[in-house]
PDB file of N, CA and C in Angstrom:
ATOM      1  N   UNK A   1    -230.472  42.578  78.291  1.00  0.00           N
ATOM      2  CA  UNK A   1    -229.125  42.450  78.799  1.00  0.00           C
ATOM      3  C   UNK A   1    -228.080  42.852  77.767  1.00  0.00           C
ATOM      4  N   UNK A   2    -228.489  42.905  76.684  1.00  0.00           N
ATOM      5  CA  UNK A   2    -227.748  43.262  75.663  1.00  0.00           C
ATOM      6  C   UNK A   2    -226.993  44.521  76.304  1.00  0.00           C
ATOM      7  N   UNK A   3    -227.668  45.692  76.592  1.00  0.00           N
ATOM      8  CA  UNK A   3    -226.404  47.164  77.085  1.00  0.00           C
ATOM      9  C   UNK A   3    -225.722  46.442  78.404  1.00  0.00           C
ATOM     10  N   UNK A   4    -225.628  45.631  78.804  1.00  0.00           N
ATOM     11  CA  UNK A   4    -224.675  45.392  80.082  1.00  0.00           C
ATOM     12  C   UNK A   4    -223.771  44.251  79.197  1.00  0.00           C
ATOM     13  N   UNK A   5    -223.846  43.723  77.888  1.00  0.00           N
ATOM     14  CA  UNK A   5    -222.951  43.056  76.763  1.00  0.00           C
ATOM     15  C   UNK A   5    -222.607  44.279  76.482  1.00  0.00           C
ATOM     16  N   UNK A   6    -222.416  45.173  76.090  1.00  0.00           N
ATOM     17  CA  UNK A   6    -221.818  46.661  74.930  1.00  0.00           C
ATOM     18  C   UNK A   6    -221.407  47.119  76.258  1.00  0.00           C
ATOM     19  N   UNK A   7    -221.563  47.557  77.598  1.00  0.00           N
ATOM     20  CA  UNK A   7    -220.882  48.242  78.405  1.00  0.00           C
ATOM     21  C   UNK A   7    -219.450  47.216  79.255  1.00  0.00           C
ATOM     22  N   UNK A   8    -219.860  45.769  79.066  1.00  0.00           N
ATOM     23  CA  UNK A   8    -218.956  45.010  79.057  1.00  0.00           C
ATOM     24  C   UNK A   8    -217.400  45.360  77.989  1.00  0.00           C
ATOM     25  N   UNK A   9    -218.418  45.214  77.213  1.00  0.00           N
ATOM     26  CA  UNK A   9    -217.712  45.282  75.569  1.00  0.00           C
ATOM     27  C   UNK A   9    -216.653  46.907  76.169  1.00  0.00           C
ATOM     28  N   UNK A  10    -216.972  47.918  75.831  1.00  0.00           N
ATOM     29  CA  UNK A  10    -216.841  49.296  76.169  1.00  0.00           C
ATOM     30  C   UNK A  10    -215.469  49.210  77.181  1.00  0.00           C
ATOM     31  N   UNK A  11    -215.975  48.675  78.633  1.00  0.00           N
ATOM     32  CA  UNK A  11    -215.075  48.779  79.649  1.00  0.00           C
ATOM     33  C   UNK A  11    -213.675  48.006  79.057  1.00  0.00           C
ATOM     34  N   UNK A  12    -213.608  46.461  78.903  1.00  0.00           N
ATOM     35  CA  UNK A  12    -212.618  45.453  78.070  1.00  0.00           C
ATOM     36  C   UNK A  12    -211.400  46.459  77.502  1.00  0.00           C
ATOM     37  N   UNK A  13    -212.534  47.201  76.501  1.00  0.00           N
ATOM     38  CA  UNK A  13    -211.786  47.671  75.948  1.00  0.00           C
ATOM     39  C   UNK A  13    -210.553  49.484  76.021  1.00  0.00           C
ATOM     40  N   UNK A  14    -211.422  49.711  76.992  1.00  0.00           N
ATOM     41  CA  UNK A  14    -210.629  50.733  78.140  1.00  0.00           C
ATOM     42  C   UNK A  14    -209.011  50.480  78.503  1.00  0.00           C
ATOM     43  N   UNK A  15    -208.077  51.477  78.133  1.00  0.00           N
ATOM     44  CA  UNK A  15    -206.899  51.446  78.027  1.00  0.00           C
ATOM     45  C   UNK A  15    -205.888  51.320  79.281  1.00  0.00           C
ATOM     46  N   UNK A  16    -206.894  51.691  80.356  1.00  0.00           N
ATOM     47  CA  UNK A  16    -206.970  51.621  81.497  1.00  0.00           C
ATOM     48  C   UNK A  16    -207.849  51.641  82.924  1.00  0.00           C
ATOM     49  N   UNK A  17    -207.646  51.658  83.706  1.00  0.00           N
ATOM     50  CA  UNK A  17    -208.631  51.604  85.027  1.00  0.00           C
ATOM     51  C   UNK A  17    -209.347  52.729  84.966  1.00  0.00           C
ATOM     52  N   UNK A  18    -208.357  54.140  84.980  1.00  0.00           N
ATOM     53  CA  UNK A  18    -209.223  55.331  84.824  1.00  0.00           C
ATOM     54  C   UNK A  18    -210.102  55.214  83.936  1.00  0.00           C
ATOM     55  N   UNK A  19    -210.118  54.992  82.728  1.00  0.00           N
ATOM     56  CA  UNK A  19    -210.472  55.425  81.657  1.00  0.00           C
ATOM     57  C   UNK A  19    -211.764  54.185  81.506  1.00  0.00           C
ATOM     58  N   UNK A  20    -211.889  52.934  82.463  1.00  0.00           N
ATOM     59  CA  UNK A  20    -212.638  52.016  82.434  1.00  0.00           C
ATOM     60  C   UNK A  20    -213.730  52.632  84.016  1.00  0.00           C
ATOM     61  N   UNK A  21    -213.449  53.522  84.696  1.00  0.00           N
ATOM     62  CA  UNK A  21    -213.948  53.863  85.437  1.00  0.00           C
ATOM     63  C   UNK A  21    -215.274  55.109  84.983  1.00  0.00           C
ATOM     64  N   UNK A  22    -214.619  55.764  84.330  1.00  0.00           N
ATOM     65  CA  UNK A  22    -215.066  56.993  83.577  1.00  0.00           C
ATOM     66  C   UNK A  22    -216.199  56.543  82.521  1.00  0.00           C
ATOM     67  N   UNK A  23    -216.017  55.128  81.753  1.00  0.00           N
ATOM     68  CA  UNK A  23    -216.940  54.368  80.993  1.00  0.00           C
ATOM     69  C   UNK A  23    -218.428  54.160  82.371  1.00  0.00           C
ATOM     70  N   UNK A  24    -217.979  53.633  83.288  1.00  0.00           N
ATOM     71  CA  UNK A  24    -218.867  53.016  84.198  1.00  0.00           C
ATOM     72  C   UNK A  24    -219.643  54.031  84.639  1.00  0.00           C
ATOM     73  N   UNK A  25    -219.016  55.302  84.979  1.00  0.00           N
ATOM     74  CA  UNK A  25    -219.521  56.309  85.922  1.00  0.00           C
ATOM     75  C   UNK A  25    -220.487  56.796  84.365  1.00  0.00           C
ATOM     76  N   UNK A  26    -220.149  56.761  83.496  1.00  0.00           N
ATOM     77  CA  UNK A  26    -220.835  57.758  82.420  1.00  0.00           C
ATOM     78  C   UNK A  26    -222.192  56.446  82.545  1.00  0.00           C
ATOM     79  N   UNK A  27    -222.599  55.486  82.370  1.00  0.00           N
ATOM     80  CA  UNK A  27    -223.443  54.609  82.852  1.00  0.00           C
ATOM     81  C   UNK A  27    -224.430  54.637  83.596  1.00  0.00           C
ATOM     82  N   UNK A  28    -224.030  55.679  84.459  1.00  0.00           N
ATOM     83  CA  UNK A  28    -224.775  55.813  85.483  1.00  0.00           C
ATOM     84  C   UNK A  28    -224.449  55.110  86.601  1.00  0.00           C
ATOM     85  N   UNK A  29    -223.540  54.591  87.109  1.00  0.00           N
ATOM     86  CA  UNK A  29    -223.339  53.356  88.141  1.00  0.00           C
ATOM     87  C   UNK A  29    -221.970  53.836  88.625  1.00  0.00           C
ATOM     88  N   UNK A  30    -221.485  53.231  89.898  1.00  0.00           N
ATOM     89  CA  UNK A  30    -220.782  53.721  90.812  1.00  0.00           C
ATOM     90  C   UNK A  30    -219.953  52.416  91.196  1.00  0.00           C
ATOM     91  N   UNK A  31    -218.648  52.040  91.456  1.00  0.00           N
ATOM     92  CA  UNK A  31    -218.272  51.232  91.937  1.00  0.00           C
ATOM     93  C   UNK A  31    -217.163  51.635  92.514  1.00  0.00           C
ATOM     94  N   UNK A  32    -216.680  50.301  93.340  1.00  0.00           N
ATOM     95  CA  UNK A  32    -215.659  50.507  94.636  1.00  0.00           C
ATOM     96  C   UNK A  32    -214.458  50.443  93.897  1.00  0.00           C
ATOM     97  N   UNK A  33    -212.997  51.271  94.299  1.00  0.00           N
ATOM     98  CA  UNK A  33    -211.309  50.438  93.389  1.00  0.00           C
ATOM     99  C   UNK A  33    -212.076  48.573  93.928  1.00  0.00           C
ATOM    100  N   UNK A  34    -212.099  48.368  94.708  1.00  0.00           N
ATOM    101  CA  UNK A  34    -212.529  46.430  94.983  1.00  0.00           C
ATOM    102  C   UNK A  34    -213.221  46.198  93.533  1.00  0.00           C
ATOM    103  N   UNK A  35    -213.990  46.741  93.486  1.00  0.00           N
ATOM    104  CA  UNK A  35    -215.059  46.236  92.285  1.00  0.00           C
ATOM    105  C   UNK A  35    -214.840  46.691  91.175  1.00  0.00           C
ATOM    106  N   UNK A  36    -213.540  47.849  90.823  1.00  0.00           N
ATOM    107  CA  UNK A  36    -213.376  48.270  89.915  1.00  0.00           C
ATOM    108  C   UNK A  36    -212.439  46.935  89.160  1.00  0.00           C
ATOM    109  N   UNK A  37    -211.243  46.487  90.489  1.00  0.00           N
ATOM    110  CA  UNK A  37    -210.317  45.455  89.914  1.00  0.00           C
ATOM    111  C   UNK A  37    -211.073  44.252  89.541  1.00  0.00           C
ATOM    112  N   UNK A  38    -212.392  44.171  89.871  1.00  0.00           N
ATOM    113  CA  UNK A  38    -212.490  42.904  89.511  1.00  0.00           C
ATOM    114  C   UNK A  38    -213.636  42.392  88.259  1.00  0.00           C
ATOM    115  N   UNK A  39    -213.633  43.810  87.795  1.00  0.00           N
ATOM    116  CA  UNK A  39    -214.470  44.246  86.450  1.00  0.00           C
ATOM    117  C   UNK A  39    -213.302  44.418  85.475  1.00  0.00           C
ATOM    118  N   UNK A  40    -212.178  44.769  86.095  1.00  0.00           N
ATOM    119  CA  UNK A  40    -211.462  44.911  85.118  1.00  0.00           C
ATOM    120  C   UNK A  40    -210.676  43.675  84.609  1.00  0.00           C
ATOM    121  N   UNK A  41    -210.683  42.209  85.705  1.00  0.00           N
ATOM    122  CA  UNK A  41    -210.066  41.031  85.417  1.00  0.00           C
ATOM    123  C   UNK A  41    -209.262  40.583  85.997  1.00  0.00           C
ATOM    124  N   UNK A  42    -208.623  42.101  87.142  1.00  0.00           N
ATOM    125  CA  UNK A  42    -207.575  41.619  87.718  1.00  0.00           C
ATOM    126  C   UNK A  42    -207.403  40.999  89.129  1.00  0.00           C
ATOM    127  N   UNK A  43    -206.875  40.303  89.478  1.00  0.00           N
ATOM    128  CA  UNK A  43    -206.701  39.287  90.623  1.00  0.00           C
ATOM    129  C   UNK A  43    -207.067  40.269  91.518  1.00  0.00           C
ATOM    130  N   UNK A  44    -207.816  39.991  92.955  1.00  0.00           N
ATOM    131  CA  UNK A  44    -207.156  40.277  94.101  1.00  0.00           C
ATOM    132  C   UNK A  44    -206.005  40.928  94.441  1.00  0.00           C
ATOM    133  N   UNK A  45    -205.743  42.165  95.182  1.00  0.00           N
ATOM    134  CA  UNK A  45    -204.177  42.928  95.626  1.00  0.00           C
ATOM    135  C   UNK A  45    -204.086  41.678  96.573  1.00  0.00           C
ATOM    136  N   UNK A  46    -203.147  41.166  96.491  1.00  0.00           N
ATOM    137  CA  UNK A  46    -202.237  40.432  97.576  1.00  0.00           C
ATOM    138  C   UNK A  46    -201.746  41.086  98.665  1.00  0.00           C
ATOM    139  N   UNK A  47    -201.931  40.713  99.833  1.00  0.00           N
ATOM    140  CA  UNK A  47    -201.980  41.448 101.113  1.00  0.00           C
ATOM    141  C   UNK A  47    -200.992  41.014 101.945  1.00  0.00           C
ATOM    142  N   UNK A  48    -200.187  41.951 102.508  1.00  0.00           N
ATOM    143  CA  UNK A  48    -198.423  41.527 102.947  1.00  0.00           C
ATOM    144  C   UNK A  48    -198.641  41.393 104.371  1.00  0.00           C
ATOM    145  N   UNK A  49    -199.363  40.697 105.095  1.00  0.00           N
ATOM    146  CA  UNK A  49    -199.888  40.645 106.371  1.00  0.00           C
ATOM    147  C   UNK A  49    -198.877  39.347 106.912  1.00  0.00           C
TER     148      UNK A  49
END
């Protein structure tokens, strides 16, 4: 589990979403904007319904 600690590590430290996306995809792995925000830490989009 250690490389999913260092790709943790890696993403954290990504300056942004793109640039934390581009970490993931180089990984080999694929995720949703849903799963991107919530790798990255950030809340839920709040929904104006």
């Amino acid at each position: 589990m250690k490389l999913l600690g260092e790709l943790k590590d890696k993403v954290e430290k990504a300056e942004n979403q793109e640039e934390a996306k581009k970490i993931i995809e180089e990984a080999g792995m694929e995720l949703t904007d849903e799963e991107m925000d919530q790798v990255a830490g950030g809340a839920p989009r709040p929904t104006l319904d």
